[in-house]
N, C-alpha and C. Protein backbone atom coordinates (compact mmCIF):
# COMPACT_ATOMS: atom_id res chain seq x y z
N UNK A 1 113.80 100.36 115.32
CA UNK A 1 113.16 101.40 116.09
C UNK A 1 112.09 100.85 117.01
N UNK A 2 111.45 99.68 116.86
CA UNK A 2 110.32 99.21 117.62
C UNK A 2 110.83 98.84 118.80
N UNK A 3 111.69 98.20 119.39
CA UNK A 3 112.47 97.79 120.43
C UNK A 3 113.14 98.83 120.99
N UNK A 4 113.61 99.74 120.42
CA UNK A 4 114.39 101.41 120.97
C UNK A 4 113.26 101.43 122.38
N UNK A 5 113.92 101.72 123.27
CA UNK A 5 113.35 102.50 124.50
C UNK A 5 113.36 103.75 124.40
N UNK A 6 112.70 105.22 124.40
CA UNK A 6 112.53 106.24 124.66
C UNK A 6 113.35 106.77 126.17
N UNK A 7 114.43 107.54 125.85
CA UNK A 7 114.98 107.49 126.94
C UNK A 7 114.49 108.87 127.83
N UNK A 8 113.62 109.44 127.63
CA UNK A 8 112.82 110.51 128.37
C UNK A 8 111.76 109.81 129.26
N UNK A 9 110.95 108.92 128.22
CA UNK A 9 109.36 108.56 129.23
C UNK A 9 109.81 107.30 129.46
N UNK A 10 110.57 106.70 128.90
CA UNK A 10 111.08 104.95 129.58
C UNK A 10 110.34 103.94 128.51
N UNK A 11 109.80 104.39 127.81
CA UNK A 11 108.49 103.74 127.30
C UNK A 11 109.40 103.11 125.66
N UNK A 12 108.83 101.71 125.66
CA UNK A 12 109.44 101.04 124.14
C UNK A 12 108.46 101.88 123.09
N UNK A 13 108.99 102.02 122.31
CA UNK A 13 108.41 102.63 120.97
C UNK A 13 107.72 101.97 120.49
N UNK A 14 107.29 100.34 120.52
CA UNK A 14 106.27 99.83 120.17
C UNK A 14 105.37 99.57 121.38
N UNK A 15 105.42 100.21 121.98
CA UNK A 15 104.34 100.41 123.37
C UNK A 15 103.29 101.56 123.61
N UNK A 16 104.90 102.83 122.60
CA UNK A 16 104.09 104.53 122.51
C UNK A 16 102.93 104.59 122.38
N UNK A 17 101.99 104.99 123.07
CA UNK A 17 100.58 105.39 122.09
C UNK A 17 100.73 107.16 121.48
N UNK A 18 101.66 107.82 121.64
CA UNK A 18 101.90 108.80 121.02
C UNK A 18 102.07 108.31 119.36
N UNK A 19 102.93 107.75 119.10
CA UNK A 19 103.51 107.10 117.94
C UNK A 19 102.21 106.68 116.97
N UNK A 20 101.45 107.26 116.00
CA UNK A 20 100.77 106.56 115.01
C UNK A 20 101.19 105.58 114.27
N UNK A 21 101.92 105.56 113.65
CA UNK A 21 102.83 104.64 112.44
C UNK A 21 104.39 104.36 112.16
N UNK A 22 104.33 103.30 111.44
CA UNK A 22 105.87 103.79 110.96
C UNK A 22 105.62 103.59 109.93
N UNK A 23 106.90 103.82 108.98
CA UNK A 23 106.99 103.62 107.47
C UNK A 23 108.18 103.05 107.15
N UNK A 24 107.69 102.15 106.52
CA UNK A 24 108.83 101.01 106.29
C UNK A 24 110.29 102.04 105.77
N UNK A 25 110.45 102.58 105.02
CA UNK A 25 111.18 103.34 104.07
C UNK A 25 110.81 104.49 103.50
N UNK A 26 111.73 105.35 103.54
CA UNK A 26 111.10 106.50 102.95
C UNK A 26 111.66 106.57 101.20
N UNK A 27 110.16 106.83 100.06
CA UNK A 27 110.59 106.81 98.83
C UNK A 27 111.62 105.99 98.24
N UNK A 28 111.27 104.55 98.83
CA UNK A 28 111.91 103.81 98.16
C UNK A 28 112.20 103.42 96.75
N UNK A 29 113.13 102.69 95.88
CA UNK A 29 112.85 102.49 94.43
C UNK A 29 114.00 101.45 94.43
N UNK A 30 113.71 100.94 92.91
CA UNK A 30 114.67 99.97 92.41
C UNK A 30 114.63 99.90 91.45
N UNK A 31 116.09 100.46 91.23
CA UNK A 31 116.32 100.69 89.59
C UNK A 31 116.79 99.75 88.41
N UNK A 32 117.15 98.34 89.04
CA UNK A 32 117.32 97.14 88.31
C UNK A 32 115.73 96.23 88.05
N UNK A 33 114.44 96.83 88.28
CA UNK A 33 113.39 95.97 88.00
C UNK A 33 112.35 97.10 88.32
N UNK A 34 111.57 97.83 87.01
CA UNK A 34 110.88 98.75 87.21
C UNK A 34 108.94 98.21 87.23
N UNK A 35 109.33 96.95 87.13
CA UNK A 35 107.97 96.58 87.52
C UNK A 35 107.54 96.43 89.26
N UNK A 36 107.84 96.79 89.73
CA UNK A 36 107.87 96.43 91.26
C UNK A 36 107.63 95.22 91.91
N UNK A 37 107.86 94.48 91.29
CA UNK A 37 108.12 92.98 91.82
C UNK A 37 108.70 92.81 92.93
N UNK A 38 110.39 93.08 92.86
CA UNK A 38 111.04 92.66 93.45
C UNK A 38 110.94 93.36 94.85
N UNK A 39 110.46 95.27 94.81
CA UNK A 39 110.00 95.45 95.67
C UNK A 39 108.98 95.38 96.87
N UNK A 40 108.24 94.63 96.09
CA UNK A 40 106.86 94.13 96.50
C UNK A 40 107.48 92.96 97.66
N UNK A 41 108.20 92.35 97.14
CA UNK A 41 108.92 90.98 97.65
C UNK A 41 109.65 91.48 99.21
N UNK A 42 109.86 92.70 99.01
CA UNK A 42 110.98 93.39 100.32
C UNK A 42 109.78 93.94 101.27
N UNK A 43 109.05 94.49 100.82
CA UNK A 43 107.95 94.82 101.48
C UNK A 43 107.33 94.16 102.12
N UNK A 44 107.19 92.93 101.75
CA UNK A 44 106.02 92.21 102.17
C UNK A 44 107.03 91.17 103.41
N UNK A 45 108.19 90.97 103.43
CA UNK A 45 109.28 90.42 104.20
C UNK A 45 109.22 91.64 105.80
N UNK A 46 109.52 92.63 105.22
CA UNK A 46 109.72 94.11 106.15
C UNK A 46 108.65 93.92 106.69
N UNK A 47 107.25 94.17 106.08
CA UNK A 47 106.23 94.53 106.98
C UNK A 47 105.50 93.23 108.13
N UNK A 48 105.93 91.81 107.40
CA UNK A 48 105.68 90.73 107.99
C UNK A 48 106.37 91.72 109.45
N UNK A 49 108.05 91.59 109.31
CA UNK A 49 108.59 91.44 110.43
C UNK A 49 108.33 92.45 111.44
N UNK A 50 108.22 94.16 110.92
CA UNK A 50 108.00 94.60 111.17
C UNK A 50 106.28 94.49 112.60
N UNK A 51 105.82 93.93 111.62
CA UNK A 51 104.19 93.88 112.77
C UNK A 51 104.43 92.68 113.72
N UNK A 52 105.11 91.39 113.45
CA UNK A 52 105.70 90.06 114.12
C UNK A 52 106.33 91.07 115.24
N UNK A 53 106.95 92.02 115.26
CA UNK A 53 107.36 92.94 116.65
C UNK A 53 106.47 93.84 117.42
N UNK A 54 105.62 94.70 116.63
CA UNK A 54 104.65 95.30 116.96
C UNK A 54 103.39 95.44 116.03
N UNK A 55 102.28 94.85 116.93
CA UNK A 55 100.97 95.21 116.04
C UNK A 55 100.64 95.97 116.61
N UNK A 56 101.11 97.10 117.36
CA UNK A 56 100.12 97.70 118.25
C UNK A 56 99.79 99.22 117.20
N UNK A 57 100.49 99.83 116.17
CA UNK A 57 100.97 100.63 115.26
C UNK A 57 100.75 100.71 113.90
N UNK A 58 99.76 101.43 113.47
CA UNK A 58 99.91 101.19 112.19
C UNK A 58 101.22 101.16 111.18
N UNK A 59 101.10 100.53 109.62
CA UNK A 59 101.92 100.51 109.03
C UNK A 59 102.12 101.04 107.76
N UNK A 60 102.98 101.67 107.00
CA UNK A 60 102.55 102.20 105.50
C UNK A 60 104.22 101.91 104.73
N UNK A 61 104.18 102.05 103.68
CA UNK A 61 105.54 101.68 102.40
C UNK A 61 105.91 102.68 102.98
N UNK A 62 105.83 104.14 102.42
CA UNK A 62 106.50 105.24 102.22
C UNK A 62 107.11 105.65 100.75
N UNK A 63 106.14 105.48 100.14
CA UNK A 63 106.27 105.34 98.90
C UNK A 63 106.23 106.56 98.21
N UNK A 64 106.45 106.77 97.18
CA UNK A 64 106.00 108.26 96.26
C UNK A 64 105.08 108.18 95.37
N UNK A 65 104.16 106.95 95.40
CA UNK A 65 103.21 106.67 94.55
C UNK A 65 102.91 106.04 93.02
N UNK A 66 104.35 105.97 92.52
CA UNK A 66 104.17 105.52 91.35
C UNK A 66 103.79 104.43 91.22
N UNK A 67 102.83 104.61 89.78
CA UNK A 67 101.75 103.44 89.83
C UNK A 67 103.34 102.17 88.55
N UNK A 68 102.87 100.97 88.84
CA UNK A 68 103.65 100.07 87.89
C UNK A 68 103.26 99.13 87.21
N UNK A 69 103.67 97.53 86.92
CA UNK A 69 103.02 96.68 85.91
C UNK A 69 101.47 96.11 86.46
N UNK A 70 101.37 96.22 87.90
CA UNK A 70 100.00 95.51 88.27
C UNK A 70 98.90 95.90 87.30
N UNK A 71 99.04 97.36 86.69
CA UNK A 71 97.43 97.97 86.04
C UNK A 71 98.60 98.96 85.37
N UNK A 72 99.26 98.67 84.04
CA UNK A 72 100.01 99.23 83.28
C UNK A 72 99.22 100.43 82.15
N UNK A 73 98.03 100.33 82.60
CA UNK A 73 97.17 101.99 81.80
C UNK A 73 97.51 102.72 83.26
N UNK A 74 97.45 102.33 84.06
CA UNK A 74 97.78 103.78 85.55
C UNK A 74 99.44 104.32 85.19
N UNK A 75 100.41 103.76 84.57
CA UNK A 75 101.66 104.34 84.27
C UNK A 75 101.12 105.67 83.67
N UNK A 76 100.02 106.14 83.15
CA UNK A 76 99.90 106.93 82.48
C UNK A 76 99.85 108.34 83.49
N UNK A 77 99.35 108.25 84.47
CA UNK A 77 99.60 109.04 85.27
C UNK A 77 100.35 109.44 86.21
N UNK A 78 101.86 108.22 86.03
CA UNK A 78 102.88 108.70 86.38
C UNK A 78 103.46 110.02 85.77
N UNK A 79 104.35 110.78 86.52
CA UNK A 79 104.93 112.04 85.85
C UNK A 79 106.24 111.84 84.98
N UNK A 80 105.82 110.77 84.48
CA UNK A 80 107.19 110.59 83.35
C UNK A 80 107.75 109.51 83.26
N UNK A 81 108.41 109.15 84.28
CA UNK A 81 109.32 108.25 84.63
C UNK A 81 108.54 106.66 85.56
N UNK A 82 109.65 105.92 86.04
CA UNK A 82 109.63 104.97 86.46
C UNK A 82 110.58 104.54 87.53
N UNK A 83 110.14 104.46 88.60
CA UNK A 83 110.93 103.80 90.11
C UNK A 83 111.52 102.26 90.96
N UNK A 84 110.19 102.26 90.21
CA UNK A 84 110.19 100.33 90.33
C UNK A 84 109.36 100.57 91.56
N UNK A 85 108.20 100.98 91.65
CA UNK A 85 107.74 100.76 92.97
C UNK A 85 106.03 100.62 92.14
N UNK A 86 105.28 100.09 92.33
CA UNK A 86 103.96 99.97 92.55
C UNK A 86 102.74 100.24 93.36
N UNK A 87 102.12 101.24 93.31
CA UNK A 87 101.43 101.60 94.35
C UNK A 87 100.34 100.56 94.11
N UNK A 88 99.99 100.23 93.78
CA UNK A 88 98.56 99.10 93.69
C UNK A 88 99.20 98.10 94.40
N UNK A 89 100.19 97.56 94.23
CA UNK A 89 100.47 95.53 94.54
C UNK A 89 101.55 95.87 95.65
N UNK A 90 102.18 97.06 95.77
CA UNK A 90 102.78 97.10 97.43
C UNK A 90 101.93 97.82 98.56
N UNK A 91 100.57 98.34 98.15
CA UNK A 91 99.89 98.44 99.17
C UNK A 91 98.78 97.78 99.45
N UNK A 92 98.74 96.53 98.60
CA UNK A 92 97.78 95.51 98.57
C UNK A 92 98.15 94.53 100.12
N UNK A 93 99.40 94.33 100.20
CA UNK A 93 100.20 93.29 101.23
C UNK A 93 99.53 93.55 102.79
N UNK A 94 98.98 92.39 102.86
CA UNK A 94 97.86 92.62 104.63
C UNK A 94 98.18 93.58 105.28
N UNK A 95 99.32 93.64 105.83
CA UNK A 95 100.00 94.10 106.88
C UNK A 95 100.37 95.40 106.50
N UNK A 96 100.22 96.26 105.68
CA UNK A 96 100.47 97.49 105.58
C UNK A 96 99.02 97.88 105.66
N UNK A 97 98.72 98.87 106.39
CA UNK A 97 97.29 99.63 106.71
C UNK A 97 96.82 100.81 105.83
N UNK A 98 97.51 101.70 105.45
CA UNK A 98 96.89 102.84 104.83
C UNK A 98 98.24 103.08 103.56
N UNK A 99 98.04 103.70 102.98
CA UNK A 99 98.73 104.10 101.38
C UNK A 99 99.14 105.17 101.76
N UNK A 100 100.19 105.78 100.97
CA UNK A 100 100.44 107.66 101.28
C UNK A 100 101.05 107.77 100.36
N UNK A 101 100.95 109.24 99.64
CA UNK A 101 101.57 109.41 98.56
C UNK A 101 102.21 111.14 99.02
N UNK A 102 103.15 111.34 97.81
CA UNK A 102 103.94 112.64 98.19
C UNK A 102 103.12 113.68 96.88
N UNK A 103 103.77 114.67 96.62
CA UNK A 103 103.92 115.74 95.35
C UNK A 103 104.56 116.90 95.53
N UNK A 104 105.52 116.48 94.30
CA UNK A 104 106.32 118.06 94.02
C UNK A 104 106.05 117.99 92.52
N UNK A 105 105.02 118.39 92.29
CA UNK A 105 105.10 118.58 90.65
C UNK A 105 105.83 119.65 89.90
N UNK A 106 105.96 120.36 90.98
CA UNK A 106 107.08 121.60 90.04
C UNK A 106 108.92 120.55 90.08
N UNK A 107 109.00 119.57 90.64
CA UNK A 107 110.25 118.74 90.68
C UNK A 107 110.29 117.88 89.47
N UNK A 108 108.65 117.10 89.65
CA UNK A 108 108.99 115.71 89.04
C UNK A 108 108.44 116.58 87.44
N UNK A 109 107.64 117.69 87.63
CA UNK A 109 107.19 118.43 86.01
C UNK A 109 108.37 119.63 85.69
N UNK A 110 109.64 119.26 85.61
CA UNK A 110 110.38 120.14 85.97
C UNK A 110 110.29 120.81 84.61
N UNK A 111 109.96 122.38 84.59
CA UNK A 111 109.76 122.75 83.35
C UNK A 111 107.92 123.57 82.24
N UNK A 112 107.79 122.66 83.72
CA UNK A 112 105.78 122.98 82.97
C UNK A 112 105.49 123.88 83.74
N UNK A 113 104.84 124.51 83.16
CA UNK A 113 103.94 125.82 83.69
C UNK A 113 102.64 125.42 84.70
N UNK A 114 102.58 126.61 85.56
CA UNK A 114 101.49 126.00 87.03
C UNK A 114 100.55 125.18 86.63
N UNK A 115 99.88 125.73 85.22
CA UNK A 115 98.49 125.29 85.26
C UNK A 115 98.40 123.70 84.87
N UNK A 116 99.78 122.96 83.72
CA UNK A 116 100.08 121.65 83.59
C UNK A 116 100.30 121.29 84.61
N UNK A 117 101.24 121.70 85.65
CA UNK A 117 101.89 121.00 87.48
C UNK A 117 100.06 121.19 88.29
N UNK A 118 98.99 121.73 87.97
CA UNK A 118 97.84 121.74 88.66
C UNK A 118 97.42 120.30 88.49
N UNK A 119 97.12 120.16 86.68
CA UNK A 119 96.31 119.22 86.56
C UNK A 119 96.64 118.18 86.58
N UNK A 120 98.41 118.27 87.10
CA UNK A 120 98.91 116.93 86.75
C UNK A 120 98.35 116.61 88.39
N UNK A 121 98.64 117.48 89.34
CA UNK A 121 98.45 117.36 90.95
C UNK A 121 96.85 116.64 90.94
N UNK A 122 96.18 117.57 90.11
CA UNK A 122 94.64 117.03 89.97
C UNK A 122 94.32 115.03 90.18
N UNK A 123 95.04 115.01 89.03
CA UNK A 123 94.82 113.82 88.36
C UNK A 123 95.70 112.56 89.27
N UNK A 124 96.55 113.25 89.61
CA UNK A 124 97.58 112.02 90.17
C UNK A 124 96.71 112.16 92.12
N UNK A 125 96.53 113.13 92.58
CA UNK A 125 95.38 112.87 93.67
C UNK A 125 94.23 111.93 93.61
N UNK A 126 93.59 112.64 92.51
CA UNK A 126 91.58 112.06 92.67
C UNK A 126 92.44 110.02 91.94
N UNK A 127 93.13 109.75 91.67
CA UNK A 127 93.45 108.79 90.86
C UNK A 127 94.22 108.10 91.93
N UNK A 128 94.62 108.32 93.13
CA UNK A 128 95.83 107.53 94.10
C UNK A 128 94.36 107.62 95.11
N UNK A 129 93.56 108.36 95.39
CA UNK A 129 92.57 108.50 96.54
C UNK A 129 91.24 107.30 95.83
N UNK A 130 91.02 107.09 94.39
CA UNK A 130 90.12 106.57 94.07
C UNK A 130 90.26 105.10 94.48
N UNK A 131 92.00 104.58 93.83
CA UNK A 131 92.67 103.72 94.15
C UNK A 131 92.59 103.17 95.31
N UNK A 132 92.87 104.09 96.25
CA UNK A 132 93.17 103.42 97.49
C UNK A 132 91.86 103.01 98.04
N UNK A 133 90.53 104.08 97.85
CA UNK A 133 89.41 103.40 98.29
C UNK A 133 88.84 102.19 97.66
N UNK A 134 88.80 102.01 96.26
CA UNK A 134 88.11 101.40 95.47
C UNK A 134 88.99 99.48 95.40
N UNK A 135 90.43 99.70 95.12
CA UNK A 135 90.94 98.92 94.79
C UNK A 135 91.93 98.19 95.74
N UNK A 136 92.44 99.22 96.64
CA UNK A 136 93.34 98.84 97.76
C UNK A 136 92.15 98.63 99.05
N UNK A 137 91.41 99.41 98.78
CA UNK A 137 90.44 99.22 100.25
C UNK A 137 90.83 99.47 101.25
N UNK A 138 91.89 100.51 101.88
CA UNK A 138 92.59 101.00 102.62
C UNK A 138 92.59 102.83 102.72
N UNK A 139 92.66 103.23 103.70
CA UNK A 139 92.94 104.96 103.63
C UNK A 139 94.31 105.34 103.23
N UNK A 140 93.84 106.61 102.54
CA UNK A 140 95.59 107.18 101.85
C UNK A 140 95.51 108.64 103.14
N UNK A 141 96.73 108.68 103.35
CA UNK A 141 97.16 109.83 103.82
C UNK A 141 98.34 110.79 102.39
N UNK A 142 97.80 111.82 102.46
CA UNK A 142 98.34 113.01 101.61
C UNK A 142 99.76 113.62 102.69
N UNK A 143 100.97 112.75 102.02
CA UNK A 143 101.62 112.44 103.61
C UNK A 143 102.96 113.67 103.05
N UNK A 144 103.07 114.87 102.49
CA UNK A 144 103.84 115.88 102.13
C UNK A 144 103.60 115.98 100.54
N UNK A 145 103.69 117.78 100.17
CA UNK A 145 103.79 118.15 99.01
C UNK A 145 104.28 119.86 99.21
N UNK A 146 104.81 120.14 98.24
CA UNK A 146 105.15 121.46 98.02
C UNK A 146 105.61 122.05 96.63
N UNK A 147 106.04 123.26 96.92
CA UNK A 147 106.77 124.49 95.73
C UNK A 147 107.71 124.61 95.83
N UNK A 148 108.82 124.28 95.20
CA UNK A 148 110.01 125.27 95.70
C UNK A 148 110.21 126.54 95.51
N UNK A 149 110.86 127.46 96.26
CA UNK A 149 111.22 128.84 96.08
C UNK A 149 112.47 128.75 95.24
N UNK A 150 112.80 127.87 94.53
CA UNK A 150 114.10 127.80 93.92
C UNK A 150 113.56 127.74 92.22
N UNK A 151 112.06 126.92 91.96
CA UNK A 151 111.71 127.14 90.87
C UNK A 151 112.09 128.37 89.76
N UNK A 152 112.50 128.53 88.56
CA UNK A 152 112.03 129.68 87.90
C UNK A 152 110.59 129.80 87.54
N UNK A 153 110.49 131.68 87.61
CA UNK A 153 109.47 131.87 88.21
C UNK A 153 108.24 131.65 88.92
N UNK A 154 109.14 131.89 90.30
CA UNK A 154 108.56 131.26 91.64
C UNK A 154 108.16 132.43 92.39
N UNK A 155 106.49 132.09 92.45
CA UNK A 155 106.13 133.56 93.33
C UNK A 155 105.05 132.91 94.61
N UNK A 156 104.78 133.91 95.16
CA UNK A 156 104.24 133.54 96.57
C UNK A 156 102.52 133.20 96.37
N UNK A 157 102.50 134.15 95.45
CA UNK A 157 101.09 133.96 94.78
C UNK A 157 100.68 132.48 93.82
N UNK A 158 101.49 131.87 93.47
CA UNK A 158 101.73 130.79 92.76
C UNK A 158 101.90 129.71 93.72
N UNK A 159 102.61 129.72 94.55
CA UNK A 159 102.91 129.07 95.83
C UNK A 159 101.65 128.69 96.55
N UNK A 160 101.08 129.67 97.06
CA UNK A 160 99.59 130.21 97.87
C UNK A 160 98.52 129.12 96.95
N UNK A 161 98.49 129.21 95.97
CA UNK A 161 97.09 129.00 94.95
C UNK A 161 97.74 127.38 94.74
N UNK A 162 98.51 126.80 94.91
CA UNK A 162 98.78 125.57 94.74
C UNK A 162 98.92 124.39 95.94
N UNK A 163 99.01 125.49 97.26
CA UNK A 163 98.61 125.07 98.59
C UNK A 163 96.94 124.85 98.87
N UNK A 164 96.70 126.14 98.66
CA UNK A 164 95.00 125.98 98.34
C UNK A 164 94.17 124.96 97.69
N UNK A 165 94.77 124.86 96.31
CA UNK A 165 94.45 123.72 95.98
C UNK A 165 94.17 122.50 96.42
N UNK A 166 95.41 122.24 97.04
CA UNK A 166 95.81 121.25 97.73
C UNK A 166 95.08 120.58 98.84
N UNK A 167 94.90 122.01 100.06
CA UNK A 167 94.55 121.59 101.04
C UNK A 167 93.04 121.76 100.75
């Protein structure tokens, strides 16, 4: 995409100043090595090459945040499971600029009632934002989250108060 010409304004996409960022991948994972090693390894290849074309752009994983073996007490505030991705040691790598994380806790808490999907939202926020200032030393962008209307019992009022939250 950095080399793509824009065929409206003429302009290379790593030239845009419209363009803030890219993201290497969206919600990446790897399910043969859940320590994020190996992803760490792809990342850090991608984003080399990636900026070796354009530095003019910031850069981010595109990750969903799960924390992995770098600081194995933060698994605890994963929502269950495991991706193979590391938010600490793949957003440590120079060349990626800011962190971003997602949330669908009514997806990944499939089953828990609002007020567990709140505190889990609580905790997995103030804990990826502490992170990123304290330990990554980088800004997080809160880069999508939502409700589904497909949930059982899914109301607008429930919806509303978890946006609020949010924002």
């Amino acid at each position: 995409m950095d080399t793509r010409i824009n065929t409206i304004t003429r302009v290379a996409y790593k030239d845009d100043p419209t363009i803030m960022a890219w993201e290497l991948i969206n919600e990446l994972g790897c399910q043969v090595d859940y320590s994020g090693k190996t992803l760490n390894g792809w990342i850090q290849e991608m984003a080399s090459f990636v900026k070796s074309i354009d530095s003019n752009h910031l850069l981010t994983v595109g990750m969903e945040g799960f924390y992995g073996d770098s600081m194995p007490e933060k698994k605890a505030i994963n929502p269950g499971y495991q991706v193979g991705t590391d938010f600490i040691s793949n957003h440590l790598i120079k060349e990626i600029d800011f962190t971003t994380i997602p949330a669908y806790p009514d997806i990944w808490l499939s089953g828990k009632d609002d007020s567990t999907q709140m505190a889990f939202m609580q905790r997995w926020m103030t804990s990826h934002l502490i992170d990123s200032d304290t330990i990554i030393k980088k800004p997080m962008i809160f880069s999508e989250f939502g409700k589904s209307g497909k949930d059982p019992g899914y109301s607008l009022i429930a919806r509303d108060s978890f946006l609020n939250a949010i924002i």
